[in-house]
Protein backbone atom coordinates (compact mmCIF):
# COMPACT_ATOMS: atom_id res chain seq x y z
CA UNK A 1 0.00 0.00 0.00
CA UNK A 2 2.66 2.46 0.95
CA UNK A 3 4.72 1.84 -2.83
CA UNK A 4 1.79 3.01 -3.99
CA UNK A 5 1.41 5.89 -2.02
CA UNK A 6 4.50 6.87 -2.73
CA UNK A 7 4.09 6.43 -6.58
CA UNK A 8 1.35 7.91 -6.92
CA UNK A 9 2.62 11.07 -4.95
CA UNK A 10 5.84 11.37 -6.90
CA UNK A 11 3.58 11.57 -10.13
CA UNK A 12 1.37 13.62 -8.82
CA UNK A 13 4.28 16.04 -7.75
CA UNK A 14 5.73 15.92 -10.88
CA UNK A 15 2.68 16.78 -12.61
CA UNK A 16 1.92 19.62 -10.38
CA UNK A 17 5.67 21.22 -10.44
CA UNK A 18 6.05 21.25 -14.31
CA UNK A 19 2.87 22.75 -14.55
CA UNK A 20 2.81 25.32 -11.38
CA UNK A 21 6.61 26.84 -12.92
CA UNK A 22 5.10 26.67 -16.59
CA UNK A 23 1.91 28.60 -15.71
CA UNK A 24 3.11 30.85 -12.79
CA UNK A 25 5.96 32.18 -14.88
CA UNK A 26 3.58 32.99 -17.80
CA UNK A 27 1.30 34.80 -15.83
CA UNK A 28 3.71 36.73 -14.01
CA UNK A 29 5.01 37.61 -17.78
CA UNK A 30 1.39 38.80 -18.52
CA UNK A 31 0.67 40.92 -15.56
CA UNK A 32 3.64 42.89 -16.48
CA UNK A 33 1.24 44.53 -19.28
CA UNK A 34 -1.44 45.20 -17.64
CA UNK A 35 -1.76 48.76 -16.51
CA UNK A 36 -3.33 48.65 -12.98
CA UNK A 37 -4.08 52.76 -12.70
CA UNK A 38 -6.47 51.94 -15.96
CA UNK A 39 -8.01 49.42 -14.28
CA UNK A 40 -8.54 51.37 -11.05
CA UNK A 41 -10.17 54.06 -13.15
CA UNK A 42 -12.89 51.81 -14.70
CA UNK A 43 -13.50 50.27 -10.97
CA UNK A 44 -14.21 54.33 -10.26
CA UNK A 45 -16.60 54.86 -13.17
CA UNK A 46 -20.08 55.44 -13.51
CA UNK A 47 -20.95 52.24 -15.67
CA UNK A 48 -21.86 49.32 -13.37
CA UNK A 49 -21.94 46.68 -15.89
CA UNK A 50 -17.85 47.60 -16.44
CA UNK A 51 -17.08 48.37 -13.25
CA UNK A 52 -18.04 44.57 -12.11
CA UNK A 53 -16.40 43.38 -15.18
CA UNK A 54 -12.96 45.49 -14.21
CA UNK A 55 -13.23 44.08 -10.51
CA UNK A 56 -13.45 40.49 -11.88
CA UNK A 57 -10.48 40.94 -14.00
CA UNK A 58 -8.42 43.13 -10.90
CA UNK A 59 -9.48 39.89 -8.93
CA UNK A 60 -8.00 37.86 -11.73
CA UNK A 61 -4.98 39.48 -12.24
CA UNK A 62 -4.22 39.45 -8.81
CA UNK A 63 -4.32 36.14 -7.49
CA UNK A 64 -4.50 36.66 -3.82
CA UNK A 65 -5.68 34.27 -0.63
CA UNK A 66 -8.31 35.23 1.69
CA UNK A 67 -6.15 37.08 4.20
CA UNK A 68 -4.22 39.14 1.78
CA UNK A 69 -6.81 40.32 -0.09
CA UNK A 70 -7.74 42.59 2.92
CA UNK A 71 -5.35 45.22 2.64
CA UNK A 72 -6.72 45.60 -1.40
CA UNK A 73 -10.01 45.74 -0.22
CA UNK A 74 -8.94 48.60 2.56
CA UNK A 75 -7.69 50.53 0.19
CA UNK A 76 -9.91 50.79 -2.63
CA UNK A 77 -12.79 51.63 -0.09
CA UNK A 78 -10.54 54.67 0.86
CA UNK A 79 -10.08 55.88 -3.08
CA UNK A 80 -13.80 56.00 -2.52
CA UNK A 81 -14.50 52.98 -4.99
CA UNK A 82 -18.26 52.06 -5.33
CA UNK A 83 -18.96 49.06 -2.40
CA UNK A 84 -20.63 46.90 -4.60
CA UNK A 85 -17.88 47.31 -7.04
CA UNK A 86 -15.55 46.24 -3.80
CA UNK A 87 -17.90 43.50 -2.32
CA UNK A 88 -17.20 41.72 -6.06
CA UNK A 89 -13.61 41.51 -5.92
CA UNK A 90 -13.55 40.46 -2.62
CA UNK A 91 -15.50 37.65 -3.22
CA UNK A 92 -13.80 36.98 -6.26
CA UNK A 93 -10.35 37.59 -5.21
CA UNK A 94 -9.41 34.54 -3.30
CA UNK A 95 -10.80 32.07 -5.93
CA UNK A 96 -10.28 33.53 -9.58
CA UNK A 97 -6.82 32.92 -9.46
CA UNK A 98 -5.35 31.97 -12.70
CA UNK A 99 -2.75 29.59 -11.85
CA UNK A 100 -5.03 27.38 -9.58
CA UNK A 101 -7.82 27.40 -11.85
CA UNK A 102 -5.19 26.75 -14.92
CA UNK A 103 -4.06 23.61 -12.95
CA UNK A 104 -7.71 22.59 -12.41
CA UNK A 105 -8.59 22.42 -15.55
CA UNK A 106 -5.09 19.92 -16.28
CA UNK A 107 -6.26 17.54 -13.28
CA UNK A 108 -10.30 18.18 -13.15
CA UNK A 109 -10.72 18.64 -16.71
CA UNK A 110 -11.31 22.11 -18.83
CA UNK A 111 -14.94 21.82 -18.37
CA UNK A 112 -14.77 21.81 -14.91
CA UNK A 113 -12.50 24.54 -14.93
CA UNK A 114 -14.68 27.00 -17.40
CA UNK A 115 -17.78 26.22 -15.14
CA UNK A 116 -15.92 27.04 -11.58
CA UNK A 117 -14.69 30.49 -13.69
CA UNK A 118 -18.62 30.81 -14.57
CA UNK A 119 -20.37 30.30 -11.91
CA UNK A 120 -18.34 32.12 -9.05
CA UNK A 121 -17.66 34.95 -11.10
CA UNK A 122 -21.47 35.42 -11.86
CA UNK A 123 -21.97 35.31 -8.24
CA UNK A 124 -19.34 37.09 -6.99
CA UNK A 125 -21.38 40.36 -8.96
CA UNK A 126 -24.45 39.30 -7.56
CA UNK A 127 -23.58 39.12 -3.79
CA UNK A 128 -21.67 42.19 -4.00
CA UNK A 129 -24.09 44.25 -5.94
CA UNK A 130 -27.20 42.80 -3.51
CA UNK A 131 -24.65 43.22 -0.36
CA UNK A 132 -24.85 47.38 -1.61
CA UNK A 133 -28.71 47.17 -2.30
CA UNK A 134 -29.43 46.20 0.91
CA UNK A 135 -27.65 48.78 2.62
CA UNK A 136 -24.84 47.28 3.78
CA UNK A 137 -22.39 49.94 3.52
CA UNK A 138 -23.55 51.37 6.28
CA UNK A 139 -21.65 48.83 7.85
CA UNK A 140 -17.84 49.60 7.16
CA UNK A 141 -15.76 51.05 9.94
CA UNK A 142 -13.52 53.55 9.27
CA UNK A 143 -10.58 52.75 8.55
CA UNK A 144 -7.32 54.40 7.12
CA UNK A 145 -4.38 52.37 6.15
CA UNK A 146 -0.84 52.70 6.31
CA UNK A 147 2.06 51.13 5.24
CA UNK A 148 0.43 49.66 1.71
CA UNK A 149 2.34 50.19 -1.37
CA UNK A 150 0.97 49.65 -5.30
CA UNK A 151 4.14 48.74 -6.96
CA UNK A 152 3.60 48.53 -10.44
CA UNK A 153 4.80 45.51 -12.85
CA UNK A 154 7.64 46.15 -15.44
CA UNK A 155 8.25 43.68 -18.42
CA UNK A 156 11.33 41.46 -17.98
CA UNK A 157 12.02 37.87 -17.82
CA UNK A 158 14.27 39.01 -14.37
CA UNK A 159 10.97 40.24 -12.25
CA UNK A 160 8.89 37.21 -13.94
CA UNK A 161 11.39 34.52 -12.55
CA UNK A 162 12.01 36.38 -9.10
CA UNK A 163 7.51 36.47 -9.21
CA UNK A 164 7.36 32.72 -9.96
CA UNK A 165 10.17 32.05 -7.07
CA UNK A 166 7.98 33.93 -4.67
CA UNK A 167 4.92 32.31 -5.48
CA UNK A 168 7.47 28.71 -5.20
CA UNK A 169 7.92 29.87 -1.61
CA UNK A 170 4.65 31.30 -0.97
CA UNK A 171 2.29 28.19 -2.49
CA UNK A 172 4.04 25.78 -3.35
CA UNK A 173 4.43 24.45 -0.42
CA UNK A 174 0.80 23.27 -0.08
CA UNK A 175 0.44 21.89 -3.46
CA UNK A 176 2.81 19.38 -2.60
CA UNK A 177 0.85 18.49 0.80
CA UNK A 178 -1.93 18.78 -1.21
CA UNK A 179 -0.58 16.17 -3.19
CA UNK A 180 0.73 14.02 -0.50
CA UNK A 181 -2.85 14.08 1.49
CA UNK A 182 -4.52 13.12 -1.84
CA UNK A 183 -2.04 10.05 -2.55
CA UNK A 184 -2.58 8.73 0.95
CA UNK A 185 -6.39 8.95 0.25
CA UNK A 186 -5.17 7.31 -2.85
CA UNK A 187 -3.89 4.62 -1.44
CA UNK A 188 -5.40 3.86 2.23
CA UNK A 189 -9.09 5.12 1.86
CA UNK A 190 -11.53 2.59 0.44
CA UNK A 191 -13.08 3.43 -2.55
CA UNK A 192 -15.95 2.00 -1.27
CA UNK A 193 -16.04 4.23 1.54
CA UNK A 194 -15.98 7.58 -0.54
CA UNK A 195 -18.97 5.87 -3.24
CA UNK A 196 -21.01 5.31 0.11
CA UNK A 197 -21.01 8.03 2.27
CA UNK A 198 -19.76 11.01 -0.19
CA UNK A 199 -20.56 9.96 -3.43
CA UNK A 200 -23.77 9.27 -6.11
CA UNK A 201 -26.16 12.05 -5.95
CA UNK A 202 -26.60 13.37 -2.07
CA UNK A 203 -27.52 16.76 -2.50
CA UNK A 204 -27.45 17.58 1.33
CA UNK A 205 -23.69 16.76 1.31
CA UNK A 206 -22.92 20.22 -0.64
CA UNK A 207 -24.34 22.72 2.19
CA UNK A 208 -22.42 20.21 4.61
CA UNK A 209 -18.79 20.39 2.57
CA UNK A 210 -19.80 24.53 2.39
CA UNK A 211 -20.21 24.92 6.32
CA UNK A 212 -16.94 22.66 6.82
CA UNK A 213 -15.00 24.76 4.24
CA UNK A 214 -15.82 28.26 5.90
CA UNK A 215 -13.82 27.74 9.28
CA UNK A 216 -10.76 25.91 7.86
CA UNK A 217 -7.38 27.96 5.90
CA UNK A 218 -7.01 25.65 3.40
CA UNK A 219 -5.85 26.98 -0.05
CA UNK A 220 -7.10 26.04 -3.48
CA UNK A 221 -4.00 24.95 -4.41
CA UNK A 222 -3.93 22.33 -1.12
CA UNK A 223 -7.41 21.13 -2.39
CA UNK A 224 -7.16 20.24 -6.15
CA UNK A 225 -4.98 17.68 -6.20
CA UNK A 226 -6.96 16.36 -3.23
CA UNK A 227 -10.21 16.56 -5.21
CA UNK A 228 -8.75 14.99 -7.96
CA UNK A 229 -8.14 11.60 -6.35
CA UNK A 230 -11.34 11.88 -3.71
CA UNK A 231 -13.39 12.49 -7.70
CA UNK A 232 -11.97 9.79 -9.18
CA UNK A 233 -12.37 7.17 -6.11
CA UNK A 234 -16.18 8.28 -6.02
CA UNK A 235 -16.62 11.86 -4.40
CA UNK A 236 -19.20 14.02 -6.49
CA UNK A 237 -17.96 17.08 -7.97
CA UNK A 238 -20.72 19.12 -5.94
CA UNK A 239 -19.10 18.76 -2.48
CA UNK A 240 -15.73 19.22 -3.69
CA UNK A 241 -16.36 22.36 -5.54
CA UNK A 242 -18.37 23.13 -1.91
CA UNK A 243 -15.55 22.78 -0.09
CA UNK A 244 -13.33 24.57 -2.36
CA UNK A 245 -14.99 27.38 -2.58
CA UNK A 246 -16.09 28.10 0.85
CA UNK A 247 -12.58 27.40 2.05
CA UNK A 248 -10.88 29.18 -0.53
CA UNK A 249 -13.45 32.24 0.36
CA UNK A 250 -13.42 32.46 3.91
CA UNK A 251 -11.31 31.21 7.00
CA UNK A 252 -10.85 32.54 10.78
CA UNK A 253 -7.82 34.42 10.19
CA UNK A 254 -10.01 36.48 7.16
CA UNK A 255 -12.78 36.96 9.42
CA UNK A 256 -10.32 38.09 12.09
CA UNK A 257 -9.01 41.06 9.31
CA UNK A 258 -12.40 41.52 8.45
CA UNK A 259 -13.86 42.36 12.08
CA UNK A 260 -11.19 45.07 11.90
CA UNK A 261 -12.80 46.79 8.55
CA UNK A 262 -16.60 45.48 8.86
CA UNK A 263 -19.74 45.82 11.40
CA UNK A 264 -20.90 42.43 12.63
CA UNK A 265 -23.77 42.79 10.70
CA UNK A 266 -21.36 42.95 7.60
CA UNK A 267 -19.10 40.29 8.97
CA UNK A 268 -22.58 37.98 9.20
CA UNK A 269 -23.41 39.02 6.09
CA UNK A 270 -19.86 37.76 4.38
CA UNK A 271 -20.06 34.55 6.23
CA UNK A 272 -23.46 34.01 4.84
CA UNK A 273 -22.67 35.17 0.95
CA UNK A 274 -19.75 32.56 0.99
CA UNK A 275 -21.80 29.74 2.51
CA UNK A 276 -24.32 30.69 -0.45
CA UNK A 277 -22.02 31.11 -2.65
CA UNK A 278 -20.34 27.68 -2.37
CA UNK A 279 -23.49 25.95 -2.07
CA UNK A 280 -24.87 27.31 -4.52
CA UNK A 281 -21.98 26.52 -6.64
CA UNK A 282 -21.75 23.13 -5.56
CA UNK A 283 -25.42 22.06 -6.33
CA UNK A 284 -24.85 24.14 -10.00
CA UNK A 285 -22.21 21.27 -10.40
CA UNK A 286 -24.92 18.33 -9.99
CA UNK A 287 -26.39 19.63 -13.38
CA UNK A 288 -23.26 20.35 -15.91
C-alpha cells in the first residue's frame, strides 16, 4: 500500500511542479502589461456593468488568498471605490486565481475549470451588488491604512522569474501536501467508503462540505490535487467544488481582518454570501 502511495505522490508532484513553474511564470510575464491605474479608473466609473467586469479581471490578475486580499479591499474603499464594485472583488479575489484554476482544468478537466470560472464569477457580482442594495455599507468602519504600497509591474524575464520564485515559496508548499494528502487517500481510503457516504447524488452533502470549508485555511491549491483523487475514487464534484470554494473564500484568520474593517452585521453578512455562494456553486455542479 505504501509503494503506492508513494508512486502515486511522486507523479502527482511531478505533474503539479512542471505545470505550477510553466503557468506561474507565464502569468507573471502577462501581468507585467497590464496597466493597474487603468483598471482602477474603470472600478471608479459610472458604468456598473464595467465596473463589475474590471473588478473580476483586478481579482484575476491578482491572485490573492483570503487574508491578503484585505489590505486591497482597505484601500480601494478609501479611493472611494463604489462598495458593490468592492464586495465583487472580494469575493472573487481569493478564488479567480489563474494559476489554480489553470491547474484545475489539467487535473479536473477544462470543463470543470470553465464552469468554476462561470459560476463564481457570476456570483461574486451578484452578492456584492445585492450586499450594496441592501444597505450594507452602512456597515464599514472607518478605517485608514498605512504602510500599503501599489508597486507597479515592469516587463522582464528578471521580475517574472524572481515572481514565480515567490509564489514557489509562498504556495508551493501546499500543493505538494496537497498532493501528499490526496495520494494517501489514494492509497489507504476505500473506494468503497468515498462511493457510500460522499458519493452518487446526495444533494445535502454540498451545504455540509460549504459549512466545513468556511472555518478551515485551506488553499485552493492544497485542495485540487486532493479533489482529484477523492473524484476519481467516487466523491461528487458538488461537495468538492463546496468545499473549495467556501474554504478558498473564507477562513478565521479572514474573518479576524475583516472584524477590523466590517460591522458584525457585515461580517454575518460575508459569512453568509460565501456559505451561499459555495453551495450554490456546488449544487450548479450536480447539473453540468
Amino acid at each position: 500500500m505504501w509503494l503506492e502511495v508513494l508512486s502515486s505522490f511522486l507523479w502527482i508532484a511531478l505533474e503539479l511542479t512542471v505545470l505550477f513553474v510553466a503557468i506561474s511564470f507565464l502569468i507573471s510575464l502577462l501581468q507585467s502589461f497590464i496597466p493597474y491605474e487603468k483598471v482602477e479608473k474603470f472600478l471608479a466609473g459610472k458604468n456598473t456593468a464595467l465596473g463589475a467586469l474590471m473588478a473580476l479581471v483586478f481579482a484575476f490578475v491578482t491572485p490573492f488568498c483570503s487574508c491578503s486580499t484585505i489590505p486591497v479591499v482597505v484601500n480601494l474603499l478609501n479611493k472611494r471605490i463604489r462598495f458593490g464594485i468592492v464586495m465583487v472583488f472580494l469575493f472573487s479575489s481569493p478564488v479567480l486565481d489563474p494559476t489554480i484554476i489553470t491547474l484545475m482544468g489539467a487535473m479536473l478537466g477544462v470543463k470543470v475549470a470553465i464552469a468554476y470560472t462561470v459560476i463564481t464569477s457570476v456570483l461574486s457580482v451578484i452578492i456584492g451588488f445585492t450586499l450594496e442594495r441592501l444597505g450594507f455599507e452602512t456597515q464599514l468602519k472607518q478605517v485608514v491604512m498605512t504602510g500599503y504600497n501599489e508597486s507597479s509591474k515592469t516587463f522582464s524575464i528578471k521580475a517574472a522569474i524572481a515572481e514565480t520564485l515567490g509564489l514557489m515559496k509562498s504556495v508551493y508548499p501546499y500543493l505538494i501536501i496537497g498532493a501528499a494528502i490526496g495520494s494517501v487517500i489514494h492509497g489507504a481510503v476505500p473506494t468503497e467508503w468515498i462511493t457510500t457516504y460522499i458519493g452518487g447524488d446526495k444533494w445535502w452533502m454540498v451545504p455540509i462540505a460549504a459549512v466545513i470549508g468556511i472555518p478551515l485555511y485551506i488553499r485552493l491549491s492544497t485542495m485540487i490535487p486532493i479533489s482529484q483523487i477523492m473524484i476519481a475514487k467516487g466523491m461528487a464534484l458538488g461537495p468538492a467544488m463546496a468545499l473549495m470554494i467556501s474554504s478558498a473564500g473564507a477562513s478565521l484568520p479572514e474573518l479576524t481582518l475583516l472584524n477590523s474593517i466590517f460591522k458584525k452585521r457585515l461580517v454575518g453578512a460575508f459569512v453568509v454570501s460565501v456559505f451561499t455562494m459555495s453551495t450554490i456553486s456546488g449544487l450548479l455542479f450536480y447539473i453540468i
